[in-house]
N, C-alpha and C. Protein backbone atom coordinates (compact mmCIF):
# COMPACT_ATOMS: atom_id res chain seq x y z
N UNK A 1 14.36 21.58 -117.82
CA UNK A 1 14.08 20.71 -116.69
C UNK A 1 15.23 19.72 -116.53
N UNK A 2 15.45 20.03 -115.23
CA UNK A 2 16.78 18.70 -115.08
C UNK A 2 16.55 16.83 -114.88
N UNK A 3 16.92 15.82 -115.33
CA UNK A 3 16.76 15.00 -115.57
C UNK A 3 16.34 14.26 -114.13
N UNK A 4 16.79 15.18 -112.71
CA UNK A 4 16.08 14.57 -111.76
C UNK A 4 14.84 15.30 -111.35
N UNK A 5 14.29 16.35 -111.84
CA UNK A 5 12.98 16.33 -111.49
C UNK A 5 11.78 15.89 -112.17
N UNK A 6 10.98 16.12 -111.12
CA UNK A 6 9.41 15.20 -111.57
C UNK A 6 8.58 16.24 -112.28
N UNK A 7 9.07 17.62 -112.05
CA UNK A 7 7.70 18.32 -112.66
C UNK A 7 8.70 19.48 -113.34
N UNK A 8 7.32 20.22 -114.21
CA UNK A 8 8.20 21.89 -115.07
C UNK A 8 8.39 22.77 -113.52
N UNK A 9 7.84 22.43 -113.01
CA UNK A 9 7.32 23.22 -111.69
C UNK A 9 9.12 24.17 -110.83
N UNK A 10 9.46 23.17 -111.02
CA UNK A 10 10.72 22.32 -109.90
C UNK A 10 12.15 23.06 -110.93
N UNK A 11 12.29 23.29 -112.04
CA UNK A 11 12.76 23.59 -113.42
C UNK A 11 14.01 25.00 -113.26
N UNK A 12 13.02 25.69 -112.19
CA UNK A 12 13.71 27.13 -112.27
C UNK A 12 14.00 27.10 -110.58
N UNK A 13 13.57 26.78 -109.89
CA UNK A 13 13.88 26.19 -108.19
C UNK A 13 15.12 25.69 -107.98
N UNK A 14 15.97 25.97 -106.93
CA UNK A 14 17.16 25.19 -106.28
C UNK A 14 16.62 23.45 -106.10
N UNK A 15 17.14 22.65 -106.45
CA UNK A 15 16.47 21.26 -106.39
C UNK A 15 16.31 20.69 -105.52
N UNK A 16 17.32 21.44 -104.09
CA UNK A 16 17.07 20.97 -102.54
C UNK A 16 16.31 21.23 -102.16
N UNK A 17 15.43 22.00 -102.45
CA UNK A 17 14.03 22.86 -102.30
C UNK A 17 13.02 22.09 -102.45
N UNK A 18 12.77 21.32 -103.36
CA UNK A 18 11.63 21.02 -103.99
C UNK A 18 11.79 19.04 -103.53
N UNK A 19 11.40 18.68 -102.51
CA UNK A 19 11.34 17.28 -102.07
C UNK A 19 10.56 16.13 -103.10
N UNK A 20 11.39 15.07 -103.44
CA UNK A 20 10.52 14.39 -104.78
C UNK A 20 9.66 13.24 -104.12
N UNK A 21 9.96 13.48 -103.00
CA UNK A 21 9.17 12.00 -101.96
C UNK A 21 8.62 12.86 -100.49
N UNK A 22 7.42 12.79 -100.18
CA UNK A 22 6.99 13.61 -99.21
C UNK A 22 7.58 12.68 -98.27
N UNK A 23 7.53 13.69 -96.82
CA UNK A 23 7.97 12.71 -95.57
C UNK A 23 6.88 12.22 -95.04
N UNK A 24 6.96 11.17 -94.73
CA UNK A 24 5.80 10.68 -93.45
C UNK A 24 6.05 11.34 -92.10
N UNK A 25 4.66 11.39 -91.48
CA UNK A 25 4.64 11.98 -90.55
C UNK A 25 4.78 10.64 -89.59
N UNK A 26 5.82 11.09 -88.14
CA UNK A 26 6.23 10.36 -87.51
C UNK A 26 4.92 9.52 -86.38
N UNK A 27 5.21 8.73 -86.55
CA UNK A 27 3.78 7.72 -85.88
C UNK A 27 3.97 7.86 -84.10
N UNK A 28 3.13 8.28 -83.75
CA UNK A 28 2.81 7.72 -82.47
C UNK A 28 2.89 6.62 -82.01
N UNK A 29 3.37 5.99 -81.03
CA UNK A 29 3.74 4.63 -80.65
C UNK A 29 2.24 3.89 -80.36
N UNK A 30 1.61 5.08 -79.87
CA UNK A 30 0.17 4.17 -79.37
C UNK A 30 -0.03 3.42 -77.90
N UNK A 31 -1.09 2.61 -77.87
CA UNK A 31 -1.09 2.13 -75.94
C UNK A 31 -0.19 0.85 -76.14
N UNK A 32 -0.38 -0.64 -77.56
CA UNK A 32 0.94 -1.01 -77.38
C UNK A 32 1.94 -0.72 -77.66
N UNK A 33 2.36 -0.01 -78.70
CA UNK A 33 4.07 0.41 -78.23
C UNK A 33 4.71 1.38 -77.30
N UNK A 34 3.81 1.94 -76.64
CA UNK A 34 4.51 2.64 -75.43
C UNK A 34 4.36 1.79 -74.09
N UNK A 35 3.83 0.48 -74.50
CA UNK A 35 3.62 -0.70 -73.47
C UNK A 35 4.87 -1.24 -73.92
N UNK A 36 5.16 -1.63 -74.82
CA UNK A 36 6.28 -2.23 -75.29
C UNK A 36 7.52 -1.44 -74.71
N UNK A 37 7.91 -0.24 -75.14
CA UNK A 37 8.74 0.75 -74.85
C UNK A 37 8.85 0.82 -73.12
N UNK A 38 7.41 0.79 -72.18
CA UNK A 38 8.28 0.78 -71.19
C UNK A 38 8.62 -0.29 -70.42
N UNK A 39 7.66 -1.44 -70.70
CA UNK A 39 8.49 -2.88 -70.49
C UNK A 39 10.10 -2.78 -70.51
N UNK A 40 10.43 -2.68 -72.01
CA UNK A 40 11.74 -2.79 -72.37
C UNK A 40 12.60 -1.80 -71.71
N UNK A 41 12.47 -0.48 -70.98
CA UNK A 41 12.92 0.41 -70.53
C UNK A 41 12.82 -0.56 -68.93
N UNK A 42 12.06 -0.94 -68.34
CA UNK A 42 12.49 -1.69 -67.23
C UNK A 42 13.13 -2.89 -66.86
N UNK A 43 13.09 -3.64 -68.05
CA UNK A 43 14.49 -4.78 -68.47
C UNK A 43 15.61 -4.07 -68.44
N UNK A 44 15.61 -2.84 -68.85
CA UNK A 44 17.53 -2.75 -68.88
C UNK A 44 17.52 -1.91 -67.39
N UNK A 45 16.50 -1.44 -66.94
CA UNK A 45 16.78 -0.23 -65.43
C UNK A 45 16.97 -1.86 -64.38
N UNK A 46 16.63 -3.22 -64.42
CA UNK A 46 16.68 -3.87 -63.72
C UNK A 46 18.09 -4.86 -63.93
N UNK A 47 18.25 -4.58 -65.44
CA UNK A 47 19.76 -5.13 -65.64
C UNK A 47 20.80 -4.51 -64.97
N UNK A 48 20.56 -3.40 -65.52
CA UNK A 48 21.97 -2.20 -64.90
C UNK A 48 21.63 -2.41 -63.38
N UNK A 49 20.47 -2.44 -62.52
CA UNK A 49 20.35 -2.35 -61.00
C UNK A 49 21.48 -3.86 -60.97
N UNK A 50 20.95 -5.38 -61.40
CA UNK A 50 21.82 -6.46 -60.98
C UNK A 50 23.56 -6.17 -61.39
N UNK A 51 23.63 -5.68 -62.24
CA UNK A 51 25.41 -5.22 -62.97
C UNK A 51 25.98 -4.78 -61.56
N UNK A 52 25.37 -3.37 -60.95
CA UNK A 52 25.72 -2.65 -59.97
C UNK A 52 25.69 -3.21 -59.07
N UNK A 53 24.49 -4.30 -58.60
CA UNK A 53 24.39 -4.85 -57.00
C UNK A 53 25.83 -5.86 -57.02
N UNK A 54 26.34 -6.32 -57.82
CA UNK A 54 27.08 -7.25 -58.04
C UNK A 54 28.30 -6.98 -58.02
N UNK A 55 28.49 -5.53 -58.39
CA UNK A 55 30.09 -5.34 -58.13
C UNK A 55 30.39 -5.07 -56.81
N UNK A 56 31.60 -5.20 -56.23
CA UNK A 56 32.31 -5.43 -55.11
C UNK A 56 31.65 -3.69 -54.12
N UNK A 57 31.91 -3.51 -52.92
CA UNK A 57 31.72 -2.20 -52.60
C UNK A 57 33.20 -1.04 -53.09
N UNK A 58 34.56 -1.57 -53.48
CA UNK A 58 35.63 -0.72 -53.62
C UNK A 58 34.95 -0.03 -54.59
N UNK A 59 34.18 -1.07 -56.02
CA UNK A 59 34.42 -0.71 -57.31
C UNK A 59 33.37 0.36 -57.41
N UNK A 60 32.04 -0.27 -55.97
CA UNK A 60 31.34 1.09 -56.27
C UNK A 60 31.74 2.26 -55.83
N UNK A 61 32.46 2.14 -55.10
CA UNK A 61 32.78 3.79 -54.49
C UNK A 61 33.75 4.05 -55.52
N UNK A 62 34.31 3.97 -56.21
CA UNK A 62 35.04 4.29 -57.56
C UNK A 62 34.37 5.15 -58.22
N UNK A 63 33.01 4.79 -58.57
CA UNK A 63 32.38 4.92 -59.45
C UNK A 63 31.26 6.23 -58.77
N UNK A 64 31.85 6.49 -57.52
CA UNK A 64 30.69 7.34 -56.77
C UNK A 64 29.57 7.11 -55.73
N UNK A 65 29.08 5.45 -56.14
CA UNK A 65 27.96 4.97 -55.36
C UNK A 65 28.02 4.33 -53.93
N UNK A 66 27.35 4.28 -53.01
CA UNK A 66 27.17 3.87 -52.15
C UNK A 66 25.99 2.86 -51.99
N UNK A 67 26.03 1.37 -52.06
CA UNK A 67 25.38 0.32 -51.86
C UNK A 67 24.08 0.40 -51.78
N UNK A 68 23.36 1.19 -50.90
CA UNK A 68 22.09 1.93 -50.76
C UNK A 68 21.76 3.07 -51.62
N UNK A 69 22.48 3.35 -52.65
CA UNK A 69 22.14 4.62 -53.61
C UNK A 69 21.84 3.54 -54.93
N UNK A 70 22.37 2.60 -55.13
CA UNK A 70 21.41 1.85 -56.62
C UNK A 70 20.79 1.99 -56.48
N UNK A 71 19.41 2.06 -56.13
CA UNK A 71 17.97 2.02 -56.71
C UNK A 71 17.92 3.46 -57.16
N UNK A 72 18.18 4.19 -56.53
CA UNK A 72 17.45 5.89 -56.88
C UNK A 72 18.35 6.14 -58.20
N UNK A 73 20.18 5.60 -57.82
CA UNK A 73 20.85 5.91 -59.17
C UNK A 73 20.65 5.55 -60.11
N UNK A 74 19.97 3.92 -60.64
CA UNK A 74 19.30 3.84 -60.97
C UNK A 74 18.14 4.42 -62.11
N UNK A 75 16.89 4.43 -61.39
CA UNK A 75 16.07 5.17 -61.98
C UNK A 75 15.89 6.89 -61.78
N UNK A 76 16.97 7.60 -61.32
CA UNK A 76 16.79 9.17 -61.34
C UNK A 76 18.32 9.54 -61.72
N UNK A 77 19.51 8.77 -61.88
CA UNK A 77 20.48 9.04 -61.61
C UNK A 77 21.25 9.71 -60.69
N UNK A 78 22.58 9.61 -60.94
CA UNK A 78 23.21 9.89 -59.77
C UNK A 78 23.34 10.66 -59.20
N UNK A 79 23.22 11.66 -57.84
CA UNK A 79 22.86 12.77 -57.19
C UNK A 79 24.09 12.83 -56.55
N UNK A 80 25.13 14.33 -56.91
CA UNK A 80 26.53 14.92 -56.50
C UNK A 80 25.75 15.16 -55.19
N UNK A 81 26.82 15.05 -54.64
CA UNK A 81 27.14 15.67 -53.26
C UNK A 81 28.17 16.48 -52.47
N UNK A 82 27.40 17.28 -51.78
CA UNK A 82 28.77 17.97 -51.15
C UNK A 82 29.87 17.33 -51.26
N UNK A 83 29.76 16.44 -50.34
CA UNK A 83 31.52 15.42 -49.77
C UNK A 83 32.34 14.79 -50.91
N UNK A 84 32.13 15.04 -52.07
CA UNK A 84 32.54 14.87 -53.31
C UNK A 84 32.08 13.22 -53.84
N UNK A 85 31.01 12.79 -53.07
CA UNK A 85 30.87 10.72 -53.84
C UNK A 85 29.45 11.47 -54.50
């Protein structure tokens, strides 16, 4: 038996095999933390909307957008178009 395992069991086994700490099973967030989660998901969709309303119109068309496309770019992202913006 090698000096890192816990059992005879484990002895004759590859040692990557045989886990000495089970995993927890990953938790569900639940009704508050997926309250939490999307609060916080609409703090930053309303940050990034003020970042964007704020830059100049050159910098948005740089970037693809047209003044009236923040909101949808936004929350669905940005939608190619034929005419290449």
């Amino acid at each position: 038996m090698s000096a890192t395992c816990l059992s005879h069991t484990c002895s004759d086994r590859a040692l990557g095999s045989v886990p000495l700490v089970p995993r927890r099973a990953k938790a569900e967030p639940g009704l508050f933390g997926g309250l939490i989660a999307r609060l916080a998901r609409e703090l930053r969709l309303r940050r990034a909307a003020r970042t964007l309303e704020a830059m100049p119109d050159h910098l948005l068309s740089d970037i693809g957008l047209a003044r009236g496309d923040i909101p949808d770019a936004i929350r669905n992202g940005r939608a190619w178009r034929e005419d290449g913006r």
